[in-house]
Protein backbone atom coordinates (compact mmCIF):
# COMPACT_ATOMS: atom_id res chain seq x y z
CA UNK A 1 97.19 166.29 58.78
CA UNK A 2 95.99 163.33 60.06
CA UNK A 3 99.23 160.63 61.26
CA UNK A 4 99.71 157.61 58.23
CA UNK A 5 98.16 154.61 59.88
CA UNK A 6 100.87 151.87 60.77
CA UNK A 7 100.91 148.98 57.81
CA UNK A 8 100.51 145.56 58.82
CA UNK A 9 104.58 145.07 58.46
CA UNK A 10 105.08 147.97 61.51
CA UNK A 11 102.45 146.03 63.51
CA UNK A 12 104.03 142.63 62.83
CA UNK A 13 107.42 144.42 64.16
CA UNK A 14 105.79 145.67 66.85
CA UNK A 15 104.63 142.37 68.26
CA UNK A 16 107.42 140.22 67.63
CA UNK A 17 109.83 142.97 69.47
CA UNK A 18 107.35 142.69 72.52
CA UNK A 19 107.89 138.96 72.53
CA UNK A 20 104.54 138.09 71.09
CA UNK A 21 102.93 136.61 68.04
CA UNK A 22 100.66 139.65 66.30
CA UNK A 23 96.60 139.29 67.41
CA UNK A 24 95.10 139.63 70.77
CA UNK A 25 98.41 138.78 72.96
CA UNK A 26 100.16 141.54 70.66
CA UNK A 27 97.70 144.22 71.13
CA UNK A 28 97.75 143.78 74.93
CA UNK A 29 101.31 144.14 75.09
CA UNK A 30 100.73 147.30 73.13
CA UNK A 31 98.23 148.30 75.30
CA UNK A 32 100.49 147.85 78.46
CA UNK A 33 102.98 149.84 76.65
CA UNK A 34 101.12 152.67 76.51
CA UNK A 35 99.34 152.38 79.79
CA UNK A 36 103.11 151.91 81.49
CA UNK A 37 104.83 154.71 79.97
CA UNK A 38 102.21 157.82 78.20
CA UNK A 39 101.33 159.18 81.54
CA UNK A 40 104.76 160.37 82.22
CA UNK A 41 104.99 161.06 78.73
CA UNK A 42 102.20 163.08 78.64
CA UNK A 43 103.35 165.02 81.79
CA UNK A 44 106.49 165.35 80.61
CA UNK A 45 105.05 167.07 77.14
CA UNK A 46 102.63 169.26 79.08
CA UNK A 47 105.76 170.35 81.93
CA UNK A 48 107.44 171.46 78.36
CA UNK A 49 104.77 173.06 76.34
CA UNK A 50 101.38 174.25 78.88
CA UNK A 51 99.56 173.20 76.70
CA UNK A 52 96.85 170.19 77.02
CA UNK A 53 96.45 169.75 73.34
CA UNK A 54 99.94 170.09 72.41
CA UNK A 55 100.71 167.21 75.10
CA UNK A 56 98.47 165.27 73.34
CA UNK A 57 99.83 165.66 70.29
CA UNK A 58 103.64 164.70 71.66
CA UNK A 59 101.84 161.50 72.89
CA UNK A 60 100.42 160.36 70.26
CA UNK A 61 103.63 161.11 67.91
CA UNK A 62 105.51 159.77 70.33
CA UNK A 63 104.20 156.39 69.75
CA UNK A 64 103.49 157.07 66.55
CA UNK A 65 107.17 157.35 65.91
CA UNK A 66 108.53 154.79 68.35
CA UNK A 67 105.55 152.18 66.04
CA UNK A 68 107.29 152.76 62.85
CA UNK A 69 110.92 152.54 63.98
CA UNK A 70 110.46 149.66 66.40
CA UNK A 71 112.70 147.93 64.04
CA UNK A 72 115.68 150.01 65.56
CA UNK A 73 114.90 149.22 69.07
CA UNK A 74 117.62 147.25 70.98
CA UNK A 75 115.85 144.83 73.24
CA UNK A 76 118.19 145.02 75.70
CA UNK A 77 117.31 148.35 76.20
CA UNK A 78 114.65 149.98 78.44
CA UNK A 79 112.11 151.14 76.42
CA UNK A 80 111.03 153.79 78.72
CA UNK A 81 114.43 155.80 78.15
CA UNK A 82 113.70 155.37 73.92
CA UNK A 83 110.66 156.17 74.12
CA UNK A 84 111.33 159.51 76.37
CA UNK A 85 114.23 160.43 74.07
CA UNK A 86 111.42 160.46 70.96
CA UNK A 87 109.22 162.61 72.64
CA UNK A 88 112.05 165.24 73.70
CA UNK A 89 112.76 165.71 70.03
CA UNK A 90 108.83 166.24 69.40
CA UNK A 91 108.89 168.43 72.52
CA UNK A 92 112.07 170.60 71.34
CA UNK A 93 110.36 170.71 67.53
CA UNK A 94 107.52 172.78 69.19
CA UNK A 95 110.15 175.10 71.39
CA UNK A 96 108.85 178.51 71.67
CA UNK A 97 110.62 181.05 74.40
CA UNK A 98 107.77 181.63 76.54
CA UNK A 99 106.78 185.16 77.96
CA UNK A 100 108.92 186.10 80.79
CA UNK A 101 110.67 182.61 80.36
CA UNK A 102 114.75 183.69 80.91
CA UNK A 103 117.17 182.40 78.11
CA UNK A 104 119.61 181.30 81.65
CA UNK A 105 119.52 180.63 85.45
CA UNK A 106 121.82 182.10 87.81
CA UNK A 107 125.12 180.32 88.87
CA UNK A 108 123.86 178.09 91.81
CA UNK A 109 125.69 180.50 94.31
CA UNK A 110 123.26 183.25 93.63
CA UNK A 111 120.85 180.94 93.73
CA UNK A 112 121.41 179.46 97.16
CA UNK A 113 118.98 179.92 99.78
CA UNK A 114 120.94 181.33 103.01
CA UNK A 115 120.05 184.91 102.52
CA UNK A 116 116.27 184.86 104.17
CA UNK A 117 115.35 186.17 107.41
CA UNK A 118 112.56 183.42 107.76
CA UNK A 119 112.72 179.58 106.66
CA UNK A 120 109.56 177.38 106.19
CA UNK A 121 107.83 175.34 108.82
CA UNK A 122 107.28 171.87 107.53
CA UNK A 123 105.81 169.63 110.20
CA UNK A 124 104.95 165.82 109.95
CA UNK A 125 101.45 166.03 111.32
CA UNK A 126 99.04 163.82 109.42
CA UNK A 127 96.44 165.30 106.25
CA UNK A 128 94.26 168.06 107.94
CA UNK A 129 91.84 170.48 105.39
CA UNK A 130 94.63 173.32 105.71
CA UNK A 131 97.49 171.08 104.96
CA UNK A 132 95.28 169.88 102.15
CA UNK A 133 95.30 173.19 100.67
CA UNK A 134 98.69 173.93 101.49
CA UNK A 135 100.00 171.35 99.19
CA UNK A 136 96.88 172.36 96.44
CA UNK A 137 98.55 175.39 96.61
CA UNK A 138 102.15 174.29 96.26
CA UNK A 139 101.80 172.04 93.32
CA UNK A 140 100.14 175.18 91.45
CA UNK A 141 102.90 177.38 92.54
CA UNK A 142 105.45 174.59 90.86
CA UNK A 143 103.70 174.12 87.70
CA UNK A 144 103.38 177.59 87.17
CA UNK A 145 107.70 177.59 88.18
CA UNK A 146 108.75 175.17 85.91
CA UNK A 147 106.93 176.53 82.92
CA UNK A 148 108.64 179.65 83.71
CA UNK A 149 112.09 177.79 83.69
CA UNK A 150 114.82 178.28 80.31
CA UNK A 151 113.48 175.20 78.66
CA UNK A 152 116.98 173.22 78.97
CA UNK A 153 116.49 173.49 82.75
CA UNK A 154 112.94 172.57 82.29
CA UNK A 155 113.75 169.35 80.13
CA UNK A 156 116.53 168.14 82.82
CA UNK A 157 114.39 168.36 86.48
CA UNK A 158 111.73 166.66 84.71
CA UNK A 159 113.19 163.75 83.70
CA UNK A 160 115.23 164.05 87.15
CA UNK A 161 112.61 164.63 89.41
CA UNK A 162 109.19 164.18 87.76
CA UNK A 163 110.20 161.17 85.99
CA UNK A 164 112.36 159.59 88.08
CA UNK A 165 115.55 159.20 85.43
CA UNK A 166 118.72 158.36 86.14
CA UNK A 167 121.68 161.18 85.62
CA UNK A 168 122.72 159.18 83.61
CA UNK A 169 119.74 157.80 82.08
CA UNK A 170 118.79 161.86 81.39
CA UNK A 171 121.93 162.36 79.71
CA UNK A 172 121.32 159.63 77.10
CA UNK A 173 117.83 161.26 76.60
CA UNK A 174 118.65 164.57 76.21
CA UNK A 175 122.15 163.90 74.29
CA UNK A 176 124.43 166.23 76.79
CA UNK A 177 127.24 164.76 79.24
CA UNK A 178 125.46 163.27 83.30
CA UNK A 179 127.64 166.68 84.74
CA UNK A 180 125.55 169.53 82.56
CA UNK A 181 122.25 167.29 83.73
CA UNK A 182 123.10 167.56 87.27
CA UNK A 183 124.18 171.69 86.85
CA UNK A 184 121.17 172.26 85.48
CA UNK A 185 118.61 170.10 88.05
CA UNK A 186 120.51 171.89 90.97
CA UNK A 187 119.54 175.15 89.62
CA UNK A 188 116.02 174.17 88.46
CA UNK A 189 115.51 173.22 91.66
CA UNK A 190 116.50 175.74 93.45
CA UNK A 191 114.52 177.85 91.82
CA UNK A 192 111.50 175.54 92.50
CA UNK A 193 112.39 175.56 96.07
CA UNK A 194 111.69 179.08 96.43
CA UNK A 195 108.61 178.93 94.47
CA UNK A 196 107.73 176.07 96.51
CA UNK A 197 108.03 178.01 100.20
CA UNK A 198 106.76 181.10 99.36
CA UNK A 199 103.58 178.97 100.01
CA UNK A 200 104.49 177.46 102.88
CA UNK A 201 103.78 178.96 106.60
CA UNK A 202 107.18 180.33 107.65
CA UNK A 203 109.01 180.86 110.88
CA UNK A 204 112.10 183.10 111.84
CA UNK A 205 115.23 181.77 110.42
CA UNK A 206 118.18 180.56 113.03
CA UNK A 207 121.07 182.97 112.87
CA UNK A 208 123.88 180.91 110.91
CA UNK A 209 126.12 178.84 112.84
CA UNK A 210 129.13 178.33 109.81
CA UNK A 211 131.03 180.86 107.38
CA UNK A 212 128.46 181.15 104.14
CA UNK A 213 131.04 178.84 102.02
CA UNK A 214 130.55 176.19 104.43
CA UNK A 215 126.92 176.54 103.85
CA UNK A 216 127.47 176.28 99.96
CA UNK A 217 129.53 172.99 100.51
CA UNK A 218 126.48 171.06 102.79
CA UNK A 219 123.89 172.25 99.70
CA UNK A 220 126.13 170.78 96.72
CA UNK A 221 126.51 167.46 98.93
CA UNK A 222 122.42 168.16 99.89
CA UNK A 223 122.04 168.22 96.32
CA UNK A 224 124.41 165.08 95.05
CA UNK A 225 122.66 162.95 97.32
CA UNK A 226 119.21 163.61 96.21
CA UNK A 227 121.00 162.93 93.04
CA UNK A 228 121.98 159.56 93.66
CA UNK A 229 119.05 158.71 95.83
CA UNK A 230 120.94 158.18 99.14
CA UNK A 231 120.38 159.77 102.77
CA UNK A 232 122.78 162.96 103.40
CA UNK A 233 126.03 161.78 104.29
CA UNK A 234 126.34 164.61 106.91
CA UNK A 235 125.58 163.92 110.28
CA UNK A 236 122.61 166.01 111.95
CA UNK A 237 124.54 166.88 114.79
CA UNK A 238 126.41 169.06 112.53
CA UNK A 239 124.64 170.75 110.13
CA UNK A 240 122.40 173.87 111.93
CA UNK A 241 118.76 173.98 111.82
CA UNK A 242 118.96 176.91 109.14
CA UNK A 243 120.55 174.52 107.09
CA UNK A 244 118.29 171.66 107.77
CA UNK A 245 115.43 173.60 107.29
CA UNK A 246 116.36 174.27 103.23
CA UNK A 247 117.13 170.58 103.10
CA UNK A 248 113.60 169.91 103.97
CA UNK A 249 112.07 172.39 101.71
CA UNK A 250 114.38 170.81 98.42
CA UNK A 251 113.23 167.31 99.67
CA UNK A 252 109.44 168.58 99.94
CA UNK A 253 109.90 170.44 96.42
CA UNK A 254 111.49 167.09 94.99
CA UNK A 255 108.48 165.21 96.15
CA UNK A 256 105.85 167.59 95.24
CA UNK A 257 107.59 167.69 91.86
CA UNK A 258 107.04 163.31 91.73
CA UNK A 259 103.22 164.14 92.62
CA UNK A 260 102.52 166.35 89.22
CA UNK A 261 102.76 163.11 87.12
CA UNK A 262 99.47 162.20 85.96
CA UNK A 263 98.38 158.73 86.71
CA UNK A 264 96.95 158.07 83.06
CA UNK A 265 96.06 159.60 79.68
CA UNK A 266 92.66 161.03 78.69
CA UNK A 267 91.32 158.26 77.57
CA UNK A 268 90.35 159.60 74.23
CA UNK A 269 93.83 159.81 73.52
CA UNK A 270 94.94 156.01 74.59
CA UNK A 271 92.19 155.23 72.22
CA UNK A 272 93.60 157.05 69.41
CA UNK A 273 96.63 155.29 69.97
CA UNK A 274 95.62 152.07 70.80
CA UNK A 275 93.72 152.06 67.08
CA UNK A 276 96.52 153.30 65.25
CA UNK A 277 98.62 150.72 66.43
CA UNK A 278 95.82 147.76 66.31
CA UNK A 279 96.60 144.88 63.71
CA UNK A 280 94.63 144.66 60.79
């Protein structure tokens, strides 16, 4: 079924709630709109569903709905975080448990990553044709990972990691308390860690210099700080080069994660979107 077509009253609510009077200035705004914020949309739908066409079906009812209920926009509020919120209800009305896809991760002790015999080797030399490949390769390996992550886990190191949210800013999307975001992105990505360096050239692992519980206390303060977007508040004199070397890897898997956002719609899609929200 084809979406109703906004009336002149939505598009008149539109414009005034983007600060402009309706005509050319309004649909600009629009445009911007939808230039600024349906690429991560759109990633975010196709992280969720694997599916191209579905994505661009979220999109476009995304706007859609966010066109007809502009009315109920505060404008004090960042549309980016409404806007995500509408599209994680269209996401969750197309949920479907995907093969192989686990109804739960592990606690985030048997997920921790002390265990190996090897660790990766992540250097800093500059772009070479193998490193090239290396990261082709590792952005596969995490797209096919977070598809196979219990969607609630999916949803939260998205918005986290992807998208670049806020705890708290995730919690408000997804309606859940900032603690049960951050249990859930430490898991997810922990699990996309491993996915990650099984890609990566490897090297023997340093024997472990602290008691394993020590170990689990550096990761959950590794992991608040990427939280909060701060450097680790652990000296590097301290922490031992087994330990260093999975802080790496999450920061590597965090950043490779940022890199899957798409830098714009197809542009068949922006079209559709720009015309249903045109003036008449």
């Amino acid at each position: 079924m084809a979406p109703r077509r906004p009336t002149p009253a939505h598009a008149h609510r539109w414009s005034n709630t983007v600060g402009v009077k309706p005509g050319s200035a309004a649909r600009k705004a629009v445009s911007t709109l939808v230039d600024q914020h349906a690429p991560k949309i759109h990633g975010l739908a196709l992280r969720y569903c694997g599916n191209p066409a579905d994505a661009d079906e979220i999109v476009q009812d995304t706007f859609l709905q966010a066109f007809r209920k502009w009315d109920q926009f505060r404008g004090d509020a960042d549309p980016a975080t409404w806007l995500y919120t509408i599209a994680v209800r269209a996401c969750k009305k197309r949920k479907r448990r995907r093969a192989g896809e686990p109804a739960r991760l592990g606690s985030l002790e048997s997920l921790a990553p002390f265990r190996g015999d090897t660790i990766s080797r992540i250097g800093s030399n500059p772009e070479t044709p193998l490193t090239a490949n290396i990261r082709h390769e590792g952005e596969e390996a995490l797209r096919e990972a977070i598809a196979r992550l219990p969607a609630p886990f999916r949803l939260a190191v998205v918005l986290r990691d992807m998208l670049d949210l806020s705890t708290e800013q995730a919690a408000g999307v997804l309606g859940i308390k900032p603690q049960t975001v951050k249990t859930r992105v430490h898991r997810a990505r922990l699990m996309l860690r491993d996915a990650l360096t099984r890609t990566l050239p490897q090297r023997k692992a340093p024997a472990p210099l602290y008691d394993r519980r020590v170990c689990l206390d550096l990761l959950r303060a590794k992991l608040d700080s990427m939280d909060e977007n701060r450097d680790f508040p652990v000296s590097d004199e301290i922490i031992c080069d087994r330990c260093k070397g999975v802080f790496k890897e999450l920061d590597l898997t965090r950043g490779t994660c940022a890199a899957l956002v798409e830098g714009e719609i197809p542009a068949a899609l922006r079209g559709k979107i720009l015309a249903l929200a045109s003036e008449s």
